[in-house]
C-alpha atoms as a PDB file:
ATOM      1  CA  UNK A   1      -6.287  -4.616 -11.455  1.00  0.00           C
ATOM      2  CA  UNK A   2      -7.292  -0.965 -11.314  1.00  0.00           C
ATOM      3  CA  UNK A   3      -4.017   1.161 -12.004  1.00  0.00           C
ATOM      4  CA  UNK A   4      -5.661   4.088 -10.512  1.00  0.00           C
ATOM      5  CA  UNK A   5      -6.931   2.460  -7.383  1.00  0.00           C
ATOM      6  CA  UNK A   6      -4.999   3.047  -4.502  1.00  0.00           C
ATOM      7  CA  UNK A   7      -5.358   1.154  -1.092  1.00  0.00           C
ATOM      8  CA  UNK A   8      -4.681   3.225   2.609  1.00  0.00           C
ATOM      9  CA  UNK A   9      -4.715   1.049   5.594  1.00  0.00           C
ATOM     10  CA  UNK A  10      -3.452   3.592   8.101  1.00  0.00           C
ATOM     11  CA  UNK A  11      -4.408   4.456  11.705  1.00  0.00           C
ATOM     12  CA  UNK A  12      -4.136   8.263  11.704  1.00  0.00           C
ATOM     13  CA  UNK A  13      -7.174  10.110  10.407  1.00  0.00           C
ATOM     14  CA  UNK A  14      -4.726  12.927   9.936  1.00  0.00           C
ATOM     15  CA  UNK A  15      -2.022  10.870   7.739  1.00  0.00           C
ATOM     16  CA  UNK A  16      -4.702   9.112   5.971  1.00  0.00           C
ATOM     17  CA  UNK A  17      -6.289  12.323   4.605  1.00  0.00           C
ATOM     18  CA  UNK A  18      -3.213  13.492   3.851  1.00  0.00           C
ATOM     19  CA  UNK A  19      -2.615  10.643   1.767  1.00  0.00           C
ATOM     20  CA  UNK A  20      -6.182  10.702   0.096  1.00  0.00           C
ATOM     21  CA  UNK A  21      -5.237  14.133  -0.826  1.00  0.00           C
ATOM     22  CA  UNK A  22      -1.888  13.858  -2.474  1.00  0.00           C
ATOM     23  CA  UNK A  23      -2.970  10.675  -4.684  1.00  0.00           C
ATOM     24  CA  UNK A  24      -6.053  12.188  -5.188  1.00  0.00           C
ATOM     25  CA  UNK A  25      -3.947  15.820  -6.506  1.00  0.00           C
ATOM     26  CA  UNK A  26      -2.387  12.494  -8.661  1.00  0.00           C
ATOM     27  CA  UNK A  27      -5.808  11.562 -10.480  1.00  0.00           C
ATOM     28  CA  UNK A  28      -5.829   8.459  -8.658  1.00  0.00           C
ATOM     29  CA  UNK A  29      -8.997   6.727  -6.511  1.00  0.00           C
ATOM     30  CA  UNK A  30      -8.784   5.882  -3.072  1.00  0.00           C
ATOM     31  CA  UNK A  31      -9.958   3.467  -0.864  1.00  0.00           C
ATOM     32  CA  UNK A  32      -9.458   3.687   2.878  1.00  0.00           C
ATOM     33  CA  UNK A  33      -9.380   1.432   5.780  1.00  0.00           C
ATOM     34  CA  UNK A  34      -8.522   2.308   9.486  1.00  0.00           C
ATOM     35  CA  UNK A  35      -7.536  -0.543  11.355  1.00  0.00           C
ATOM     36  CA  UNK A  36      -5.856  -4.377   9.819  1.00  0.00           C
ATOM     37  CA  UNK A  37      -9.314  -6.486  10.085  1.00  0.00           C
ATOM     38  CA  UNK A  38     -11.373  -4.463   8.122  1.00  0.00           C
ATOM     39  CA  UNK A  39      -8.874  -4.458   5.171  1.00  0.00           C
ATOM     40  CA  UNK A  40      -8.123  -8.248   5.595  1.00  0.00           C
ATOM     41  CA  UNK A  41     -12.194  -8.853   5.307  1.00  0.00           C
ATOM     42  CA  UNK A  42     -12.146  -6.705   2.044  1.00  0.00           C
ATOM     43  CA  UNK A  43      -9.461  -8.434   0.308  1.00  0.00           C
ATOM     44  CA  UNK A  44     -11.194 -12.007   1.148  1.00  0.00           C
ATOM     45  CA  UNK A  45     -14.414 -10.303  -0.387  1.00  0.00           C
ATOM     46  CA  UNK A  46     -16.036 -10.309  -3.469  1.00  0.00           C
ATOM     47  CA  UNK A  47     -15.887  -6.890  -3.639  1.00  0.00           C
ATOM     48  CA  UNK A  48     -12.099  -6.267  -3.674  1.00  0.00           C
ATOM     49  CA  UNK A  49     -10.133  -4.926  -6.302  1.00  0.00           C
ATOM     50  CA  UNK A  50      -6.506  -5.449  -6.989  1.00  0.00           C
ATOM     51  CA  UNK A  51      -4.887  -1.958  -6.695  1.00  0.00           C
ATOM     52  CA  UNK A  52      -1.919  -0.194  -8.241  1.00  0.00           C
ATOM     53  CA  UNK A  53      -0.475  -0.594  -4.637  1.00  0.00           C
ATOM     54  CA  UNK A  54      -1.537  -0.702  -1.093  1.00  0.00           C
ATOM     55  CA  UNK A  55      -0.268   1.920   1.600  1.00  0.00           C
ATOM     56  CA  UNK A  56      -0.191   0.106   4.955  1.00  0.00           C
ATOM     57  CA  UNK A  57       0.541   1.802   8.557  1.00  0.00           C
ATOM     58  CA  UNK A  58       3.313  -0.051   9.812  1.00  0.00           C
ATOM     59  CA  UNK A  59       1.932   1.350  13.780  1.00  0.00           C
ATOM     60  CA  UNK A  60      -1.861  -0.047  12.870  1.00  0.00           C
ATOM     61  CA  UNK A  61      -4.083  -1.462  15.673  1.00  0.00           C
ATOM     62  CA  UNK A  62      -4.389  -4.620  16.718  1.00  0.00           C
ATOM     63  CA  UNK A  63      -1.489  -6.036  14.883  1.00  0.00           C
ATOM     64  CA  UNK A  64       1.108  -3.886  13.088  1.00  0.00           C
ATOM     65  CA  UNK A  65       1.600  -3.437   9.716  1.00  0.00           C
ATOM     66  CA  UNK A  66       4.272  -5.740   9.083  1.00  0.00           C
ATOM     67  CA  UNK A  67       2.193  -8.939  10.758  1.00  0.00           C
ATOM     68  CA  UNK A  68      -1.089  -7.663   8.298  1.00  0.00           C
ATOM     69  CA  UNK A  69       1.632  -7.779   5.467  1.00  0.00           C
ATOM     70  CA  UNK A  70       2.473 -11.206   6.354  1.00  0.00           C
ATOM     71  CA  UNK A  71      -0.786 -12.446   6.215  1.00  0.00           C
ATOM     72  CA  UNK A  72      -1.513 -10.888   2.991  1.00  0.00           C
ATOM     73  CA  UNK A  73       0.952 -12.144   1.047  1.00  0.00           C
ATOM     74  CA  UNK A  74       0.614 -15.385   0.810  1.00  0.00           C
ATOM     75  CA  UNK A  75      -2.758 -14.436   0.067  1.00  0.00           C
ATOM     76  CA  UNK A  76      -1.855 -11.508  -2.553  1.00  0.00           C
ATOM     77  CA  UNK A  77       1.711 -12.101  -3.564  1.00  0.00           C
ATOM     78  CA  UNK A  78       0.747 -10.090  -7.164  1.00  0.00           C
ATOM     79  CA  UNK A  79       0.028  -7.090  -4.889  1.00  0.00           C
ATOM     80  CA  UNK A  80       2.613  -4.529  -4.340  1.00  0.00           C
ATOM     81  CA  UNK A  81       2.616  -2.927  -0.416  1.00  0.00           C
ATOM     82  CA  UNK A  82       3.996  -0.240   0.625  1.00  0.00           C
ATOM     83  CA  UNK A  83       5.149   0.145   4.279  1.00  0.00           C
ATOM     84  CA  UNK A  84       4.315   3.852   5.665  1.00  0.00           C
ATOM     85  CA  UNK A  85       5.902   4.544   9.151  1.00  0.00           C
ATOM     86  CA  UNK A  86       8.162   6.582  11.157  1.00  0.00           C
ATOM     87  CA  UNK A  87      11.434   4.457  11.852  1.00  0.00           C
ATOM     88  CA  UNK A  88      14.021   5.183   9.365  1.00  0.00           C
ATOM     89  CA  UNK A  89      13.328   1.943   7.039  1.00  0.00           C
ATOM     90  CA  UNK A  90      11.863  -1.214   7.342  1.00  0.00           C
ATOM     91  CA  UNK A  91      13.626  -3.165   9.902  1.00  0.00           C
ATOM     92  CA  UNK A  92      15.847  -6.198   8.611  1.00  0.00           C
ATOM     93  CA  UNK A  93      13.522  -9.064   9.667  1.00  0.00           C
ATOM     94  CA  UNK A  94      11.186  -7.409   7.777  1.00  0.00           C
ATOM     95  CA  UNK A  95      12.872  -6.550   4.461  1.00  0.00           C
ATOM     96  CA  UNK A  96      10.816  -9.430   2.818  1.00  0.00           C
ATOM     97  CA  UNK A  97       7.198  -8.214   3.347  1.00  0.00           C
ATOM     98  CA  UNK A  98       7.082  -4.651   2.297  1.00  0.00           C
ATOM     99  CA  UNK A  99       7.423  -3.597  -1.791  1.00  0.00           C
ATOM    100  CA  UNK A 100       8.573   0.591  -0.541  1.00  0.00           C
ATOM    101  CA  UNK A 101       8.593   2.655   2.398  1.00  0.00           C
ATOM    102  CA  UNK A 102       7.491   5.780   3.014  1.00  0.00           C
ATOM    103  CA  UNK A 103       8.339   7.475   5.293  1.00  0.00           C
ATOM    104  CA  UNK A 104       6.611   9.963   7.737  1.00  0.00           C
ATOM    105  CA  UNK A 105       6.424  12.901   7.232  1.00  0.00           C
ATOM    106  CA  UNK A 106       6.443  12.424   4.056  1.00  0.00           C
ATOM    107  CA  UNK A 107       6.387  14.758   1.151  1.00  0.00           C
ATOM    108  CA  UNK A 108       4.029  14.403  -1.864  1.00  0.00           C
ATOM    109  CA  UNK A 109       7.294  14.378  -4.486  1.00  0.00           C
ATOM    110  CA  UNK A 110       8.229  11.821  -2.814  1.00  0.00           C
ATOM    111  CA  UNK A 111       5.019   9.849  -3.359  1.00  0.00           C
ATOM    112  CA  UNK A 112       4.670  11.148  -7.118  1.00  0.00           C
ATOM    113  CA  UNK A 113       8.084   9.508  -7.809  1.00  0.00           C
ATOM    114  CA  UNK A 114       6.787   5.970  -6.192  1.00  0.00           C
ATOM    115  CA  UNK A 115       3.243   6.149  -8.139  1.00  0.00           C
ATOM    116  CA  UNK A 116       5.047   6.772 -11.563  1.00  0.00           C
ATOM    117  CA  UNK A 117       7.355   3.788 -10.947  1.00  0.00           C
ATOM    118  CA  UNK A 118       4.427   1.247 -10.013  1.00  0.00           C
ATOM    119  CA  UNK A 119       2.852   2.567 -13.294  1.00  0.00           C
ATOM    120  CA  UNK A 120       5.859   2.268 -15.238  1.00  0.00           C
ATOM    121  CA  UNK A 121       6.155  -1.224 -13.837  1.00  0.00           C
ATOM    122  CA  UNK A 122       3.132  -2.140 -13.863  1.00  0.00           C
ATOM    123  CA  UNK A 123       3.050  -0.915 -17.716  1.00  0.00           C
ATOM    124  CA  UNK A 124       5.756  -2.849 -18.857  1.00  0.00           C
ATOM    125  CA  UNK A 125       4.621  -6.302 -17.100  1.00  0.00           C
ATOM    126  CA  UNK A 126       3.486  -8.799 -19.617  1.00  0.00           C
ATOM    127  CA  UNK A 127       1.266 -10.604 -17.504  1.00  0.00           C
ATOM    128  CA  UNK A 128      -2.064  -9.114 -15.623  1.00  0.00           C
ATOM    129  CA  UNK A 129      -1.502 -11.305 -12.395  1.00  0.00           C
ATOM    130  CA  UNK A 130       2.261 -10.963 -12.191  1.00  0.00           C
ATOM    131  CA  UNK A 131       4.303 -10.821  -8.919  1.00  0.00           C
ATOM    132  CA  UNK A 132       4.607  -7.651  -7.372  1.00  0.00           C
ATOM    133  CA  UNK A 133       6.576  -5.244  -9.437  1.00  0.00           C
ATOM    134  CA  UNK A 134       8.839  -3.848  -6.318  1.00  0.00           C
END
């Protein structure tokens, strides 16, 4: 895992770059993805890297951010996600998929506070491939 890796999957060129930027402001690395497919073929790649967390669009293309959470966790249960959308919390039937939400607009204290508890969590876990820490 890369504890200064952060994974966007989010729709909005506008949201996404202001997500790059506030992690970013945070020392942290991005990696960006625009649309559920695309981020499903890295994580089944040789390529992919376990991130601190993953920031996914709940509104994404294609299938919503919830269903792409579904599919990855089975796949990725050590991975914490983080639901980013506009209702006012992640609906009940959904409560079991997401790690946090975030929600838009969002402001970047709010994101600061979430960062420093995945590293404090992530920190203090014993194990390298332990469940999610939210």
């Amino acid at each position: 895992m890369d504890y200064r890796l952060i994974h966007i999957i989010e729709y909005a060129p506008f949201v996404r770059q202001q997500l790059v930027d506030i992690l970013e402001a945070e020392g942290l690395k991005t990696i960006c993805f625009d649309n559920p497919y695309d981020y499903i073929a890295y994580t089944n790649s040789s390529e992919f890297t376990k991130p601190l967390a993953a920031f996914i669009d709940s509104g994404l293309p294609y299938m919503d951010g919830y269903e792409l959470i579904g599919q990855l966790k089975p796949l990725r249960p050590d991975m914490n996600m983080i639901v980013v959308g506009g209702e006012l919390g992640i609906p009940a039937k959904y409560r079991h998929l997401g790690c946090s939400y975030l929600k838009k607009p969002f402001l970047a204290a709010s994101i600061h506070e979430m960062i420093n508890g995945l590293m404090k969590n992530a920190a203090t876990s014993s194990s390298p491939e332990h469940e999610s820490s939210c």
